[in-house]
PDB file of N, CA and C in Angstrom:
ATOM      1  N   UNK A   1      99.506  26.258  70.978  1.00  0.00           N
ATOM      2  CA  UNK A   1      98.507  26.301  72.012  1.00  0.00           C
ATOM      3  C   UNK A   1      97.092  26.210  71.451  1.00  0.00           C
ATOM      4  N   UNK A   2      97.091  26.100  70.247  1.00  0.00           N
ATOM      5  CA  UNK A   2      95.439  26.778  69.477  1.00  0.00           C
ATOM      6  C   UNK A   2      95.623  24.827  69.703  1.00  0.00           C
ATOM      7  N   UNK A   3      95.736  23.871  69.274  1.00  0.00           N
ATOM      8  CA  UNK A   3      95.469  22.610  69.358  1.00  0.00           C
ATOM      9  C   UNK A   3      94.837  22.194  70.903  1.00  0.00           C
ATOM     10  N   UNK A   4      95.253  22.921  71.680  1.00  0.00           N
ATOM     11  CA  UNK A   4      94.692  22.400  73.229  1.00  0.00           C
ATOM     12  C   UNK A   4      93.415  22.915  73.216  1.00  0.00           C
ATOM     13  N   UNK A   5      93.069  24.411  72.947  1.00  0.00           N
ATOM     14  CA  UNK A   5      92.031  24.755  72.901  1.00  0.00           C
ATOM     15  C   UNK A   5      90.987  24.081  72.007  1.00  0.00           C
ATOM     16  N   UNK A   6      91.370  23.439  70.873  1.00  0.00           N
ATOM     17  CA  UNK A   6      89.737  22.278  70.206  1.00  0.00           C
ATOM     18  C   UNK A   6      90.070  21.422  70.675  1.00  0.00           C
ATOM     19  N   UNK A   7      91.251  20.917  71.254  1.00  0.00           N
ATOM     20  CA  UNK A   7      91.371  19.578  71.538  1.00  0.00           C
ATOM     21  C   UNK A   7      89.886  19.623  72.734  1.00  0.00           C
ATOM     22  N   UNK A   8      90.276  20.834  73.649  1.00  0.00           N
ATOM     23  CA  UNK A   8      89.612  20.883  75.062  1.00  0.00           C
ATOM     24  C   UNK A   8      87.862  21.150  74.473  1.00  0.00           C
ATOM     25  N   UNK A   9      88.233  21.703  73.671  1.00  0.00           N
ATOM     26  CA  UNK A   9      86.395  21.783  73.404  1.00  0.00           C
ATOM     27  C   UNK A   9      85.479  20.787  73.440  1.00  0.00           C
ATOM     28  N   UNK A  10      85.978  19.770  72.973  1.00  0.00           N
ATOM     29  CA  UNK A  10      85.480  18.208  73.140  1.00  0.00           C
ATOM     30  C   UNK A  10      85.144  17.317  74.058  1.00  0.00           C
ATOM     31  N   UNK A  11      86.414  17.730  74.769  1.00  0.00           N
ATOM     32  CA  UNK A  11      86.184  16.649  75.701  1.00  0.00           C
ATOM     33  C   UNK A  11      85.421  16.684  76.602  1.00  0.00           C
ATOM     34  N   UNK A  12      85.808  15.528  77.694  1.00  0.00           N
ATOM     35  CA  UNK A  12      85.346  15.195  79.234  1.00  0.00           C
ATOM     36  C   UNK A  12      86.531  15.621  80.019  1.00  0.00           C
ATOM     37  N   UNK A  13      86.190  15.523  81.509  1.00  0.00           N
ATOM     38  CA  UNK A  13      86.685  15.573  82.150  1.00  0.00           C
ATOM     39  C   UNK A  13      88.780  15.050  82.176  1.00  0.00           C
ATOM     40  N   UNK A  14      88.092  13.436  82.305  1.00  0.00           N
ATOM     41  CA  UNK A  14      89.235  12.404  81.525  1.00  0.00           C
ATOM     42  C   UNK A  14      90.068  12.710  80.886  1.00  0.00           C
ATOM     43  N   UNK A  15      89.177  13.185  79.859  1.00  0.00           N
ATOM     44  CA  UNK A  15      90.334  13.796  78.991  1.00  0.00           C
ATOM     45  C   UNK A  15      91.244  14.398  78.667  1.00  0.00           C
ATOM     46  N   UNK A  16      90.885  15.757  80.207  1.00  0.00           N
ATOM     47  CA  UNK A  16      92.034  16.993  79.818  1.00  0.00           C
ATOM     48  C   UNK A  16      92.890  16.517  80.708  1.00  0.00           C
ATOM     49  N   UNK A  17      92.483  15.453  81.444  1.00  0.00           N
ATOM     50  CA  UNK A  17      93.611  14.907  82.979  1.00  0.00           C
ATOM     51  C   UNK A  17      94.333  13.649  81.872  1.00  0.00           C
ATOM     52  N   UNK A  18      94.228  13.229  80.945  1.00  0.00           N
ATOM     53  CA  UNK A  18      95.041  12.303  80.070  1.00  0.00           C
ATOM     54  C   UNK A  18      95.797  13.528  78.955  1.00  0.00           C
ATOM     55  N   UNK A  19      95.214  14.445  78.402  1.00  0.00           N
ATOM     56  CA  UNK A  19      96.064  14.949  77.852  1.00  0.00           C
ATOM     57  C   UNK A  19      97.362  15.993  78.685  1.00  0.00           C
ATOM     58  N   UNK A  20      97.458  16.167  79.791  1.00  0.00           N
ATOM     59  CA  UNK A  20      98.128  16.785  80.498  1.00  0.00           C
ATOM     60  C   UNK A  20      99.077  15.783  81.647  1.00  0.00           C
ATOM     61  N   UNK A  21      98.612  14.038  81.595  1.00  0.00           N
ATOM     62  CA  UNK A  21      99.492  13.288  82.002  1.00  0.00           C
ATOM     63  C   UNK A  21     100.557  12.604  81.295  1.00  0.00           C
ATOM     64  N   UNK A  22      99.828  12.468  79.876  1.00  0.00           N
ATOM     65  CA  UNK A  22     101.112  11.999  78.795  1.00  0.00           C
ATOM     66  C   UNK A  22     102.587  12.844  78.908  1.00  0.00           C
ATOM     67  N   UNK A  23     102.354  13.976  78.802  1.00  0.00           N
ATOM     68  CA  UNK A  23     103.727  14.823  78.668  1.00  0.00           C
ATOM     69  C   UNK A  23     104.361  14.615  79.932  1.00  0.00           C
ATOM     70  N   UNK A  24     103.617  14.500  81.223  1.00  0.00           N
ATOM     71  CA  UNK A  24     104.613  13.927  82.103  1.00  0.00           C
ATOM     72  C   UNK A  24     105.180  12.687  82.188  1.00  0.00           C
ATOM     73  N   UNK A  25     104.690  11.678  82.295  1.00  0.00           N
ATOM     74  CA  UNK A  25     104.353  10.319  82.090  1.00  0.00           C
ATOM     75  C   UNK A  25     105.664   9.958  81.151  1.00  0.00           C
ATOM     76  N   UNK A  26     105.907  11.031  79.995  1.00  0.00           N
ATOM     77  CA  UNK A  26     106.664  10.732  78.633  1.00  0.00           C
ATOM     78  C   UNK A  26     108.290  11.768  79.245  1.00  0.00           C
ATOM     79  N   UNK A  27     108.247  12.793  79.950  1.00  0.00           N
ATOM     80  CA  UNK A  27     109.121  13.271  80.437  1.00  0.00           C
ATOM     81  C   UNK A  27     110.019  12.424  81.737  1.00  0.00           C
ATOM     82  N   UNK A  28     109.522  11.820  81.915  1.00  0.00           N
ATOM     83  CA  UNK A  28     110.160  11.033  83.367  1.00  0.00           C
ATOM     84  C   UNK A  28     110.447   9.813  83.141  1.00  0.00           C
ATOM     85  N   UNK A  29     110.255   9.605  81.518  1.00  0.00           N
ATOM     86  CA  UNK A  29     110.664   7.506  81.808  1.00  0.00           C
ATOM     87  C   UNK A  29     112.581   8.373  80.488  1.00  0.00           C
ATOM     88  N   UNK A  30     112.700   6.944  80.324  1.00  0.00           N
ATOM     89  CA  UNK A  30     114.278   6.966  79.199  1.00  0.00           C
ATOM     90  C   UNK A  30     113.426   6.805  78.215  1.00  0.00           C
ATOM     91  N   UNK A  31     114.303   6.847  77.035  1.00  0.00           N
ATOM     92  CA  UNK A  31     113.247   7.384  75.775  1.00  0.00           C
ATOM     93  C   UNK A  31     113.578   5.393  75.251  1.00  0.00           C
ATOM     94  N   UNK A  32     114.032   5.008  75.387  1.00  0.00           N
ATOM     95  CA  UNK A  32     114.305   3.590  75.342  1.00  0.00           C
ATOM     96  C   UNK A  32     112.830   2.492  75.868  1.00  0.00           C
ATOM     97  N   UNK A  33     112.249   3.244  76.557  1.00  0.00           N
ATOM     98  CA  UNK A  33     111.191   2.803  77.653  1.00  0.00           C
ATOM     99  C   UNK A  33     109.973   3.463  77.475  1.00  0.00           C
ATOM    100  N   UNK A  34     109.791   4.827  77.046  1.00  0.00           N
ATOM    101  CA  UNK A  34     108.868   5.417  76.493  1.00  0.00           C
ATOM    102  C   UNK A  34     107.500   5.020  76.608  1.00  0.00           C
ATOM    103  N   UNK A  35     107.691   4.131  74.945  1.00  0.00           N
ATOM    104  CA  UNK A  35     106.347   3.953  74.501  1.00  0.00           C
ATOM    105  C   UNK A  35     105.753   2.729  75.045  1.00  0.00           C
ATOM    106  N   UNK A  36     106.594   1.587  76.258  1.00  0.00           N
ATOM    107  CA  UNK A  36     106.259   0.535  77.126  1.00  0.00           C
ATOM    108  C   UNK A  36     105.247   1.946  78.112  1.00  0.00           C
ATOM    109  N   UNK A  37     106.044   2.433  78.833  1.00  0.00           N
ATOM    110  CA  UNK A  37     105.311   3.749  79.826  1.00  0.00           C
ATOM    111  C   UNK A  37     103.878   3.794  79.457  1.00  0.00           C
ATOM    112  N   UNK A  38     103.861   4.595  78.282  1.00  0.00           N
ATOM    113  CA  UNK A  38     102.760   5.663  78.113  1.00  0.00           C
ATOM    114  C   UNK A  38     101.342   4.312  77.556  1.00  0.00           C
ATOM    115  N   UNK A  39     102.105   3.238  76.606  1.00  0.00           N
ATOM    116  CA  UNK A  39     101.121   1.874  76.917  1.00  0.00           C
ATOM    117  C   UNK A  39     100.301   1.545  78.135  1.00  0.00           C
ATOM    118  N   UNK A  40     101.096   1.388  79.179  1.00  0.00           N
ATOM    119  CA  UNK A  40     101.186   0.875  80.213  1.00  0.00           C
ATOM    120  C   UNK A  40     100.311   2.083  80.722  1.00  0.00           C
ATOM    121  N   UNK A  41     100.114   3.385  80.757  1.00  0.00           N
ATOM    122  CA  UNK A  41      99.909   4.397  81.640  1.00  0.00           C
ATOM    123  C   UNK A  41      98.083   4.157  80.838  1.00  0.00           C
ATOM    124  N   UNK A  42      98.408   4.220  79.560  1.00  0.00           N
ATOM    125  CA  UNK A  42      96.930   4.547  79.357  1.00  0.00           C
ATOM    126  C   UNK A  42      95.945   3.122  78.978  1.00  0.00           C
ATOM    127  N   UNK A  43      96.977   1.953  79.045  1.00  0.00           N
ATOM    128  CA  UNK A  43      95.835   0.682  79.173  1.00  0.00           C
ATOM    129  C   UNK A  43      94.945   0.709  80.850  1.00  0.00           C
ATOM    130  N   UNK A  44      96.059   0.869  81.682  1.00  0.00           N
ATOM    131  CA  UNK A  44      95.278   1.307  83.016  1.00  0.00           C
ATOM    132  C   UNK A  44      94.217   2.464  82.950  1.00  0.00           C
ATOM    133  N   UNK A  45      94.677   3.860  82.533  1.00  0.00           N
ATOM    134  CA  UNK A  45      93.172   4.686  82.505  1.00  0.00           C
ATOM    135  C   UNK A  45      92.239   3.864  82.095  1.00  0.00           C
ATOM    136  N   UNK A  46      92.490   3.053  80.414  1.00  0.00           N
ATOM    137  CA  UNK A  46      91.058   3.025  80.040  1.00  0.00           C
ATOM    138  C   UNK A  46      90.539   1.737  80.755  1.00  0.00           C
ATOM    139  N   UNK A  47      91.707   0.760  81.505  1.00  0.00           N
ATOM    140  CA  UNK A  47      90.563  -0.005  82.290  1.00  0.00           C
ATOM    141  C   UNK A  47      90.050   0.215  83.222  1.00  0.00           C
ATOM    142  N   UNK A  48      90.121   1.157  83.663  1.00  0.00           N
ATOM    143  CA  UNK A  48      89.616   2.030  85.456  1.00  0.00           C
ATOM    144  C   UNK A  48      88.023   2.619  84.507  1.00  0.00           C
ATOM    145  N   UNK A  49      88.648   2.991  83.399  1.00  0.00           N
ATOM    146  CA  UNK A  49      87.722   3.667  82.546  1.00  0.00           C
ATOM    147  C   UNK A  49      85.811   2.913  82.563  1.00  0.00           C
ATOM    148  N   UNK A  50      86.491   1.402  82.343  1.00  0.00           N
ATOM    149  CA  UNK A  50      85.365   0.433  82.042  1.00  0.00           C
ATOM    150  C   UNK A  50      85.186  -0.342  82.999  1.00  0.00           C
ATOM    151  N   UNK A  51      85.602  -0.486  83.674  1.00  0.00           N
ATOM    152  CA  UNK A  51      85.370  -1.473  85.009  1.00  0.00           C
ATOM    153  C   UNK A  51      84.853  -0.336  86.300  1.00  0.00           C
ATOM    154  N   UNK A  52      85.035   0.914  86.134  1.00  0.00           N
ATOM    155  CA  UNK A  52      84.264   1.473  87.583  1.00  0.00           C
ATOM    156  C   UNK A  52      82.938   1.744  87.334  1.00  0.00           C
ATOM    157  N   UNK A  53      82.043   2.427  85.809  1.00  0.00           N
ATOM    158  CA  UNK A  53      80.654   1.972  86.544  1.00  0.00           C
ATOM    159  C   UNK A  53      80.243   0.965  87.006  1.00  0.00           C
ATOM    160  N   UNK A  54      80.680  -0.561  86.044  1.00  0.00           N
ATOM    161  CA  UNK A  54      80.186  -2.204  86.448  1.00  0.00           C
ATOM    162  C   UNK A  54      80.428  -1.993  87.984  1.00  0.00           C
ATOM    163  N   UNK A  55      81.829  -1.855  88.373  1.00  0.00           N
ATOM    164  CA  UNK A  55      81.628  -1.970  90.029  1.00  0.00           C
ATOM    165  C   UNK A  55      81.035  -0.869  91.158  1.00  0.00           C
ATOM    166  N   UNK A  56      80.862   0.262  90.841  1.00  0.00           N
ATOM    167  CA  UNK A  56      80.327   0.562  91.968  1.00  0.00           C
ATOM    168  C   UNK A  56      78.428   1.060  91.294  1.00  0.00           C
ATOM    169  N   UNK A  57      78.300   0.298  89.755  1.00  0.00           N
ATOM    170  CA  UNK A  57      76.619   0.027  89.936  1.00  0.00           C
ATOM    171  C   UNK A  57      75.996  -1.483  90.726  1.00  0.00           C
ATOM    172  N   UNK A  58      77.258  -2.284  90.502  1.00  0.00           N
ATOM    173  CA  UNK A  58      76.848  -3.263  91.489  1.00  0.00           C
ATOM    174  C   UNK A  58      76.669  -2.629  92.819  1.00  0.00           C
ATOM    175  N   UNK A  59      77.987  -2.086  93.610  1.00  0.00           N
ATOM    176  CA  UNK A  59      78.034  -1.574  94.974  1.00  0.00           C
ATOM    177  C   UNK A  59      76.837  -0.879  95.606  1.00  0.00           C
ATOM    178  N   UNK A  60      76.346  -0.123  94.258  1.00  0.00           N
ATOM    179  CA  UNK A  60      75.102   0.976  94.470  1.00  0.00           C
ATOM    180  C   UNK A  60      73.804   0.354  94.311  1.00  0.00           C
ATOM    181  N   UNK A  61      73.625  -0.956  94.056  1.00  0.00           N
ATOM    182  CA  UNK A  61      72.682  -1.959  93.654  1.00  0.00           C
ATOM    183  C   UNK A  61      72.375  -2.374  94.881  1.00  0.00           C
ATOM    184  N   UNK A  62      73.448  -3.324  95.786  1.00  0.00           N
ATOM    185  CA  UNK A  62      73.371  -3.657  96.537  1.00  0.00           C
ATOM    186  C   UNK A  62      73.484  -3.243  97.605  1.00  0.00           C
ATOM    187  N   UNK A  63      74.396  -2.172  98.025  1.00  0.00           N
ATOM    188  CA  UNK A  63      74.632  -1.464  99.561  1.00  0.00           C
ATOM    189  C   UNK A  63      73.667  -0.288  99.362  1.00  0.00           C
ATOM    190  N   UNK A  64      73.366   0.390  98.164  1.00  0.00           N
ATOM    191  CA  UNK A  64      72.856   1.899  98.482  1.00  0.00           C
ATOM    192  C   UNK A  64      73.719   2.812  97.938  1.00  0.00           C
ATOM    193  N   UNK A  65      73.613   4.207  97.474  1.00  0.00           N
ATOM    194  CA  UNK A  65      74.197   4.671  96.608  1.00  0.00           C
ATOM    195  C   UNK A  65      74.981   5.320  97.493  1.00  0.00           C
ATOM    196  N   UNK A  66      74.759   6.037  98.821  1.00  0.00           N
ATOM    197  CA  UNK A  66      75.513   6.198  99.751  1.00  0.00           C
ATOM    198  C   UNK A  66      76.500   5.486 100.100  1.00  0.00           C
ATOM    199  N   UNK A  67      76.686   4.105 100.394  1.00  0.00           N
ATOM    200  CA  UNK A  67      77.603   3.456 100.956  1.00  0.00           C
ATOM    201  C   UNK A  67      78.507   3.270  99.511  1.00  0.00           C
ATOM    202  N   UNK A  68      78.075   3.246  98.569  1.00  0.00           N
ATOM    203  CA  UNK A  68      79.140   3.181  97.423  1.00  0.00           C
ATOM    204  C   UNK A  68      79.664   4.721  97.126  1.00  0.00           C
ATOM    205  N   UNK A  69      79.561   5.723  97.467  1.00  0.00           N
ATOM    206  CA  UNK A  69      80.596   7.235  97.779  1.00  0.00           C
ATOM    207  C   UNK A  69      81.527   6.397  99.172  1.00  0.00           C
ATOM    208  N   UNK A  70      81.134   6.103  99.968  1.00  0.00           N
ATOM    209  CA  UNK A  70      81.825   5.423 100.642  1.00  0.00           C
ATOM    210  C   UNK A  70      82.852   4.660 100.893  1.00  0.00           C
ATOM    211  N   UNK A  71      82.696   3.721  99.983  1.00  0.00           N
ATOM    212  CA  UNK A  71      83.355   2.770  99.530  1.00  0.00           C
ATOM    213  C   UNK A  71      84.044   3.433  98.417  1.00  0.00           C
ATOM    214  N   UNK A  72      84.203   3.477  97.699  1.00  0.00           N
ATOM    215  CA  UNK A  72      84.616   4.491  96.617  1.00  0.00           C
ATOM    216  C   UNK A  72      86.078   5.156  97.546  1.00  0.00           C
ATOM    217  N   UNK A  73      85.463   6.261  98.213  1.00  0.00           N
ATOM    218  CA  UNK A  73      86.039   6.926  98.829  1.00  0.00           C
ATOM    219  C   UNK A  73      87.629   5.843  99.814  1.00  0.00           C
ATOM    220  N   UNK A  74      86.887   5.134 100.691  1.00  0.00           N
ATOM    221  CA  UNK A  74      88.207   4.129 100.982  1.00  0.00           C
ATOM    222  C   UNK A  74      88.934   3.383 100.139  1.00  0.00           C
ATOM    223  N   UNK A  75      88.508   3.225  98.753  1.00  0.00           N
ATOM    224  CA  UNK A  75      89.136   2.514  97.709  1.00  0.00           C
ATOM    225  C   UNK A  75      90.104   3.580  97.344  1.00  0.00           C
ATOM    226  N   UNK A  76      90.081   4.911  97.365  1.00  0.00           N
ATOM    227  CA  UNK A  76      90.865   5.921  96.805  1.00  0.00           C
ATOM    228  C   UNK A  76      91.899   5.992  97.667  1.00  0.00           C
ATOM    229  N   UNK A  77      91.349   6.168  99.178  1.00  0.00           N
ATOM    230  CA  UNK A  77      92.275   6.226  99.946  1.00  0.00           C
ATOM    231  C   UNK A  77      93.672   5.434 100.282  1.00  0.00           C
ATOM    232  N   UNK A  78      93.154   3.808 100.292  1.00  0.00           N
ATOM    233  CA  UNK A  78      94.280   2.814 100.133  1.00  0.00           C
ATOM    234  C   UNK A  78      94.905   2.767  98.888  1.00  0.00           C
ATOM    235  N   UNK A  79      94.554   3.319  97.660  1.00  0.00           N
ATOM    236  CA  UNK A  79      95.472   3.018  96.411  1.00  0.00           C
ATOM    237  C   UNK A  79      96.690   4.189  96.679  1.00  0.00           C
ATOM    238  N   UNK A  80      96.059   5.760  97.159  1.00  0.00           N
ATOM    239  CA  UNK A  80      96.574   6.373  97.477  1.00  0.00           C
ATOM    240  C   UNK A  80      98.031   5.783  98.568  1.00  0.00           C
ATOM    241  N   UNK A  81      97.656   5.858  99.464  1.00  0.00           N
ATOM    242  CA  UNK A  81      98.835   4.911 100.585  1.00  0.00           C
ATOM    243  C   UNK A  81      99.474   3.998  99.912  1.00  0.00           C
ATOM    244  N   UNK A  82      98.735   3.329  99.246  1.00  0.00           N
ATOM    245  CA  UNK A  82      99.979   2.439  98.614  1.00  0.00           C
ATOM    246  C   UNK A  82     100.797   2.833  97.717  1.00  0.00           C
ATOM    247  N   UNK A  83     100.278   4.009  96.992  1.00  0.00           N
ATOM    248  CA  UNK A  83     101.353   4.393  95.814  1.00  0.00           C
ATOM    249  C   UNK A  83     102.664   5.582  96.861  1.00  0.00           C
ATOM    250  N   UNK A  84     102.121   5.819  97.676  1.00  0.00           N
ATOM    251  CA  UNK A  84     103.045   6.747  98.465  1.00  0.00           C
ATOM    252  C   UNK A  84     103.710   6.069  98.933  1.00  0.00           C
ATOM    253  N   UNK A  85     103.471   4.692  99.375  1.00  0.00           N
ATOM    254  CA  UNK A  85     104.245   3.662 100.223  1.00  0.00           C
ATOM    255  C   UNK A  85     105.190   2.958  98.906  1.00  0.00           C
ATOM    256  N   UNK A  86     105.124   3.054  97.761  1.00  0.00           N
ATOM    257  CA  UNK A  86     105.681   2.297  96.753  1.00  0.00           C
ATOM    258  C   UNK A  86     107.105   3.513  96.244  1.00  0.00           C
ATOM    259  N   UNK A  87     106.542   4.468  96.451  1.00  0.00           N
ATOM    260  CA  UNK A  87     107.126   5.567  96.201  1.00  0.00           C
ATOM    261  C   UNK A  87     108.447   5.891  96.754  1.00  0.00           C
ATOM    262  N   UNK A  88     108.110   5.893  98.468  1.00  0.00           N
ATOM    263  CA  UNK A  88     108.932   5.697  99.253  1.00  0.00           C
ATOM    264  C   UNK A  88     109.928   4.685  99.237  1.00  0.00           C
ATOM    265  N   UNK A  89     109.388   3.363  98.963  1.00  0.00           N
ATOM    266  CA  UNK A  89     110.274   2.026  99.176  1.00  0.00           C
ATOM    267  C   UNK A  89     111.240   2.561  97.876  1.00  0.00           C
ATOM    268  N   UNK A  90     110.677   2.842  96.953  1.00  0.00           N
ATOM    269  CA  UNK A  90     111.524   2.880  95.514  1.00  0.00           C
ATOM    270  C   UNK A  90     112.760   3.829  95.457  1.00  0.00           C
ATOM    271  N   UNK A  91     112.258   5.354  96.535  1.00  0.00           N
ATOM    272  CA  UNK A  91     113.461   6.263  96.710  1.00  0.00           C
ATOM    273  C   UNK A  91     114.224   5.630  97.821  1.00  0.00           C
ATOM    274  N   UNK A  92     113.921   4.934  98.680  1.00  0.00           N
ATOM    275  CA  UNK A  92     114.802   4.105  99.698  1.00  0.00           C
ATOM    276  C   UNK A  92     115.998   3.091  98.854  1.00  0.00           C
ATOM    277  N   UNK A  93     115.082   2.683  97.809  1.00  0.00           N
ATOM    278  CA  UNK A  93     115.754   1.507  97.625  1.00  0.00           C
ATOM    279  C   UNK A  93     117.208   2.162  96.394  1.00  0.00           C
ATOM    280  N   UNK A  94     116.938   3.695  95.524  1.00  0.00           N
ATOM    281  CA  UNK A  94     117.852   4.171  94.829  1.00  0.00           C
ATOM    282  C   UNK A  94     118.733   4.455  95.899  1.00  0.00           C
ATOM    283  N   UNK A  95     118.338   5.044  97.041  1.00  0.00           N
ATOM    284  CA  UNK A  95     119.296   5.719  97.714  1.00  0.00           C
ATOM    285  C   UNK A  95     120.373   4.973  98.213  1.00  0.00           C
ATOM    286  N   UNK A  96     119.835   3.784  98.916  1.00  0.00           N
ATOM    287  CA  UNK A  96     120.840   2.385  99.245  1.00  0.00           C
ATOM    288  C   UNK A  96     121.668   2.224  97.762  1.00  0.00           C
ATOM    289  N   UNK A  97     121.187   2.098  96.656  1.00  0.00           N
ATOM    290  CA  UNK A  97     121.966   1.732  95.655  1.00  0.00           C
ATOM    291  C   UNK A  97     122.727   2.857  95.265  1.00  0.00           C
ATOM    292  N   UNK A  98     123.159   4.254  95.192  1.00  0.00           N
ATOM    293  CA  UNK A  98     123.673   4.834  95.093  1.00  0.00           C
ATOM    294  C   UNK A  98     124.599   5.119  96.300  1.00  0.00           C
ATOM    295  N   UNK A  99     124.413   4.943  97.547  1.00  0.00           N
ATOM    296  CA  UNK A  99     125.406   4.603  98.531  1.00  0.00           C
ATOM    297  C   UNK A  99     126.428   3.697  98.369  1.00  0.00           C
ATOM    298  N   UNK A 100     125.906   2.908  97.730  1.00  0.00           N
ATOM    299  CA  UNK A 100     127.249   1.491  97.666  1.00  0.00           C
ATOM    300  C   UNK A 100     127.804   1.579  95.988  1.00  0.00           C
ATOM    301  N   UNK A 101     127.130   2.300  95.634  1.00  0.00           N
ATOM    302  CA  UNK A 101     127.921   2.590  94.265  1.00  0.00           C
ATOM    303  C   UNK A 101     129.199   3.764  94.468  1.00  0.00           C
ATOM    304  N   UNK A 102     128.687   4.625  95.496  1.00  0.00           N
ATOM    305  CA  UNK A 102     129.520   5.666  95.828  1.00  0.00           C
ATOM    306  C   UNK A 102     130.763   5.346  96.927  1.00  0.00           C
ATOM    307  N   UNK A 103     130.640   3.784  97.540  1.00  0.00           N
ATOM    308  CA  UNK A 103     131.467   3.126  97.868  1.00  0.00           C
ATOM    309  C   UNK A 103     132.607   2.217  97.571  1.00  0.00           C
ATOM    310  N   UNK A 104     132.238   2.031  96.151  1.00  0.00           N
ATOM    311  CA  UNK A 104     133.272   1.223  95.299  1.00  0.00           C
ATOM    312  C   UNK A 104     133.730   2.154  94.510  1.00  0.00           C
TER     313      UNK A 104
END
């Protein structure tokens, strides 16, 4: 536990929400698949990382710094819905496949 504590001394925000998503992230895939996962998990952080000031200093350039919390805000909302909606389709779609497996 003494490693979390300097780890945490350092950081940002980001950081303690990446060091506390790996271990899940790494608990829930096959260990076969792993290190594709946790690639995959943290090339996305760090491009959300570098591409959201460019876009919402444009947004805040042009609409106002208000309408980019705004915007912002509905951008969260639909990624949200969609990952719940992806979520769903995906436990729909095991459940059908374990029905007809449990049929043969």
């Amino acid at each position: 536990m003494f490693w979390i504590n300097d780890y945490c001394r350092n950081c940002t925000g980001s950081d303690i929400f990446i060091l506390f998503l790996l271990p899940c992230v790494a608990d829930r895939t096959d260990p076969e698949e792993r290190s594709v996962t946790i690639g995959i998990s943290q090339t996305v952080n760090r491009v959300g990382q570098l591409l959201s000031p460019i876009v919402f200093g444009i947004f805040s350039q042009n609409l106002g710094v208000n309408s980019s919390f705004y915007l912002g805000g509905a951008l969260l909302l639909l990624i949200s819905v969609a990952v719940v909606f992806l979520l769903l389709l995906g436990s729909k779609k095991e459940n059908l496949q374990n029905e007809h497996s449990v049929e043969l």
